[in-house]
C-alpha atoms as a PDB file:
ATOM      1  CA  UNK A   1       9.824  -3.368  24.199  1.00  0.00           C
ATOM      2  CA  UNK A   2      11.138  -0.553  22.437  1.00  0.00           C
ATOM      3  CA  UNK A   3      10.470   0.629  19.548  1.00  0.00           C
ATOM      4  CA  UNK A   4      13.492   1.731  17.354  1.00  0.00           C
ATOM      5  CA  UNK A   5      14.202   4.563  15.100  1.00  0.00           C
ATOM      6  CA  UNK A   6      13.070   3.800  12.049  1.00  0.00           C
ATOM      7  CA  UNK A   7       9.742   2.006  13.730  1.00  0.00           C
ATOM      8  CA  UNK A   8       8.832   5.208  14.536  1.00  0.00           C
ATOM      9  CA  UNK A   9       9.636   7.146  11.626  1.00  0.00           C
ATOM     10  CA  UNK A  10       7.791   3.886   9.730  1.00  0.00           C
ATOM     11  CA  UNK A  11       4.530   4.476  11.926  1.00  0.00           C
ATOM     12  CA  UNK A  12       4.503   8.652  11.343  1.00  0.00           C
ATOM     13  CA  UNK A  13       5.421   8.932   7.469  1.00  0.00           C
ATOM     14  CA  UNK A  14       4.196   5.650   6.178  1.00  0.00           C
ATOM     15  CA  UNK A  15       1.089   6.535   5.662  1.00  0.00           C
ATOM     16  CA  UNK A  16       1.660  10.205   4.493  1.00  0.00           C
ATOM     17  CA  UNK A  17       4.018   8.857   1.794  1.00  0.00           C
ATOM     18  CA  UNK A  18       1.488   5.980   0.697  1.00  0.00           C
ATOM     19  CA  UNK A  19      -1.919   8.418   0.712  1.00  0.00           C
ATOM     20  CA  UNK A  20       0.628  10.541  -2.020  1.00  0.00           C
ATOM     21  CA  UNK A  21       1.023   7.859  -4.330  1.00  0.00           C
ATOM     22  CA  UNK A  22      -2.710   7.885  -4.800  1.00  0.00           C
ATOM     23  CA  UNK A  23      -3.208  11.336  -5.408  1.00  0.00           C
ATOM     24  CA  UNK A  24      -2.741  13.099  -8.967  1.00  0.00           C
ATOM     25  CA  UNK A  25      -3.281   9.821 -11.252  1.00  0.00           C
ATOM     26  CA  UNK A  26      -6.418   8.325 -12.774  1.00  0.00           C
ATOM     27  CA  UNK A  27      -6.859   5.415 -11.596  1.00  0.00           C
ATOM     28  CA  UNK A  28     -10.232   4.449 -12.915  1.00  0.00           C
ATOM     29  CA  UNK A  29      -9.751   1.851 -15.911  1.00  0.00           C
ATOM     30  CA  UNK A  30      -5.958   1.649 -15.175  1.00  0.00           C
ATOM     31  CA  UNK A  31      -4.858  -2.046 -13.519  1.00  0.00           C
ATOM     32  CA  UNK A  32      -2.894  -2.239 -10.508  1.00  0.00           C
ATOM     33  CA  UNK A  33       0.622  -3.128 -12.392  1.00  0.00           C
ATOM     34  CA  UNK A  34       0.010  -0.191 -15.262  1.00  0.00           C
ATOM     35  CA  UNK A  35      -0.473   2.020 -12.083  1.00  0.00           C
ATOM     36  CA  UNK A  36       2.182   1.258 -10.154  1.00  0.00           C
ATOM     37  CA  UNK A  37       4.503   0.853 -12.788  1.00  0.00           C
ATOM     38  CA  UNK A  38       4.000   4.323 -13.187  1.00  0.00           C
ATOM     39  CA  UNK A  39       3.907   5.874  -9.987  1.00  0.00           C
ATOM     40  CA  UNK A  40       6.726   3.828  -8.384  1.00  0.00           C
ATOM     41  CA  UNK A  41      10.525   3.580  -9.596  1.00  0.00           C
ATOM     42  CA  UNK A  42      12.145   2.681  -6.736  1.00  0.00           C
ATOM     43  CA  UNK A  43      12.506  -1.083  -6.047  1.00  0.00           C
ATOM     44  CA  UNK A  44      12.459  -1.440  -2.853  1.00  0.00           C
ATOM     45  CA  UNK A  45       9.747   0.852  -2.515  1.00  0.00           C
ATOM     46  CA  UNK A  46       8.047  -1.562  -5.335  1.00  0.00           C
ATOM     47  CA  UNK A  47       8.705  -4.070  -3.181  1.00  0.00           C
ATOM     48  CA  UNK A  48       7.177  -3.218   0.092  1.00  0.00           C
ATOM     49  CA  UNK A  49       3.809  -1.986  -1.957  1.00  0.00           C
ATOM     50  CA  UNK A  50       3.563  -5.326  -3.644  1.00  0.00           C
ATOM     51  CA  UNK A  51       3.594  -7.348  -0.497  1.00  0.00           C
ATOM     52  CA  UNK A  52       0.893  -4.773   0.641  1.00  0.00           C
ATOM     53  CA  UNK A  53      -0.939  -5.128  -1.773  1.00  0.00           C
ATOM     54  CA  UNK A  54      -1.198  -8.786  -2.011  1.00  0.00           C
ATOM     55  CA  UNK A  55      -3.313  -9.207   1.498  1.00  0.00           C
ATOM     56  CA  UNK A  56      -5.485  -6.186   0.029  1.00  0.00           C
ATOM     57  CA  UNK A  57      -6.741  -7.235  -3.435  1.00  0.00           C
ATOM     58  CA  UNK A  58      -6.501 -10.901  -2.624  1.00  0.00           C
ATOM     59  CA  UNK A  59      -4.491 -11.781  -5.657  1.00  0.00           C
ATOM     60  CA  UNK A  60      -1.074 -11.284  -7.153  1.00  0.00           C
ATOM     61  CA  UNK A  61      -2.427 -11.201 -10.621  1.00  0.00           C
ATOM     62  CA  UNK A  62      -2.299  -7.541 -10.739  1.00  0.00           C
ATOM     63  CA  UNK A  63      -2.605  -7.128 -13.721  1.00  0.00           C
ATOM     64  CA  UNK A  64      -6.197  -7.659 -13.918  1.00  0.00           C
ATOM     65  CA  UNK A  65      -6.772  -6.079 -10.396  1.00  0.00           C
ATOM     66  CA  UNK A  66      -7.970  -2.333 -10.801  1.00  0.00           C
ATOM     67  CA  UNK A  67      -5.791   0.340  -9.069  1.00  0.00           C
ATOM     68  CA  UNK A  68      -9.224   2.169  -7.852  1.00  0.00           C
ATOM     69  CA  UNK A  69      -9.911  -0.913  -5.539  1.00  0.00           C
ATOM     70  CA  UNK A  70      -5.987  -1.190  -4.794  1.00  0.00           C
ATOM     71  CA  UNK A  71      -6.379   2.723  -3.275  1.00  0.00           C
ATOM     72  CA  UNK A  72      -9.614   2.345  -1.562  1.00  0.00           C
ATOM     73  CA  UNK A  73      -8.475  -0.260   0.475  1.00  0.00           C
ATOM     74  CA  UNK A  74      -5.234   0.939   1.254  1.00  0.00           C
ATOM     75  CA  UNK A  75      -7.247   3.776   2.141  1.00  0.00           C
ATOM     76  CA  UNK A  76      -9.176   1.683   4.358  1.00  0.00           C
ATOM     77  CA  UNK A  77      -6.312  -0.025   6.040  1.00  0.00           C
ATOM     78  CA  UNK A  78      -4.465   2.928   6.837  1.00  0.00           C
ATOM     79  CA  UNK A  79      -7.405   4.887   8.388  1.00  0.00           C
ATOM     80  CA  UNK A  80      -8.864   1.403  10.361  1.00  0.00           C
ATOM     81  CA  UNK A  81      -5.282  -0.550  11.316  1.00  0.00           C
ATOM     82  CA  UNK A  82      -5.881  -3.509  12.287  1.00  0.00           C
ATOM     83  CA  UNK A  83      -3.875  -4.841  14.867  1.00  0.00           C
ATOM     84  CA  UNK A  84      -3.609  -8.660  15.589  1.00  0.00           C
ATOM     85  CA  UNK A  85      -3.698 -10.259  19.054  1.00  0.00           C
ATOM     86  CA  UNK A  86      -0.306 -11.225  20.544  1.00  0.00           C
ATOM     87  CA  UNK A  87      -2.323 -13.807  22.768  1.00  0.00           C
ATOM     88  CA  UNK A  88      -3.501 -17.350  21.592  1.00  0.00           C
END
């Protein structure tokens, strides 16, 4: 199967554009929602960070999640991908 355009540009910038939201910001003491709040204004770009975020900090009260562990697992994810099985 073929991957399409925007797969592909997806897959190469993705992760370049996500690693720069975590730079430049103290994120120590600062919850997830203060954080992002801050560092993202564009809502579908809110969007697709939430629904990362909800596998990664295991909650959806973010709020009370802190934005260093939000980071250090993105961080995670994107250098370790995990890919699931297409087979049973």
């Amino acid at each position: 199967m073929a991957s399409s355009g925007w797969q592909k540009a997806w897959c190469t910038q993705a992760p370049l554009a996500l690693a720069g939201l975590a730079s430049g910001y103290r994120r120590a003491g600062t919850s997830l929602r203060d954080w992002l709040d801050a560092k993202v204004r564009r809502p579908r770009l809110r969007r697709l960070i939430d629904s990362l975020a909800y596998p990664l900090v295991y909650t959806s009260a973010f709020d009370l999640v802190s934005a260093e562990v939000f980071v250090d697992k993105l961080q995670r994810a994107l250098k370790h991908p995990f890919s699931a099985s297409q087979e049973g």
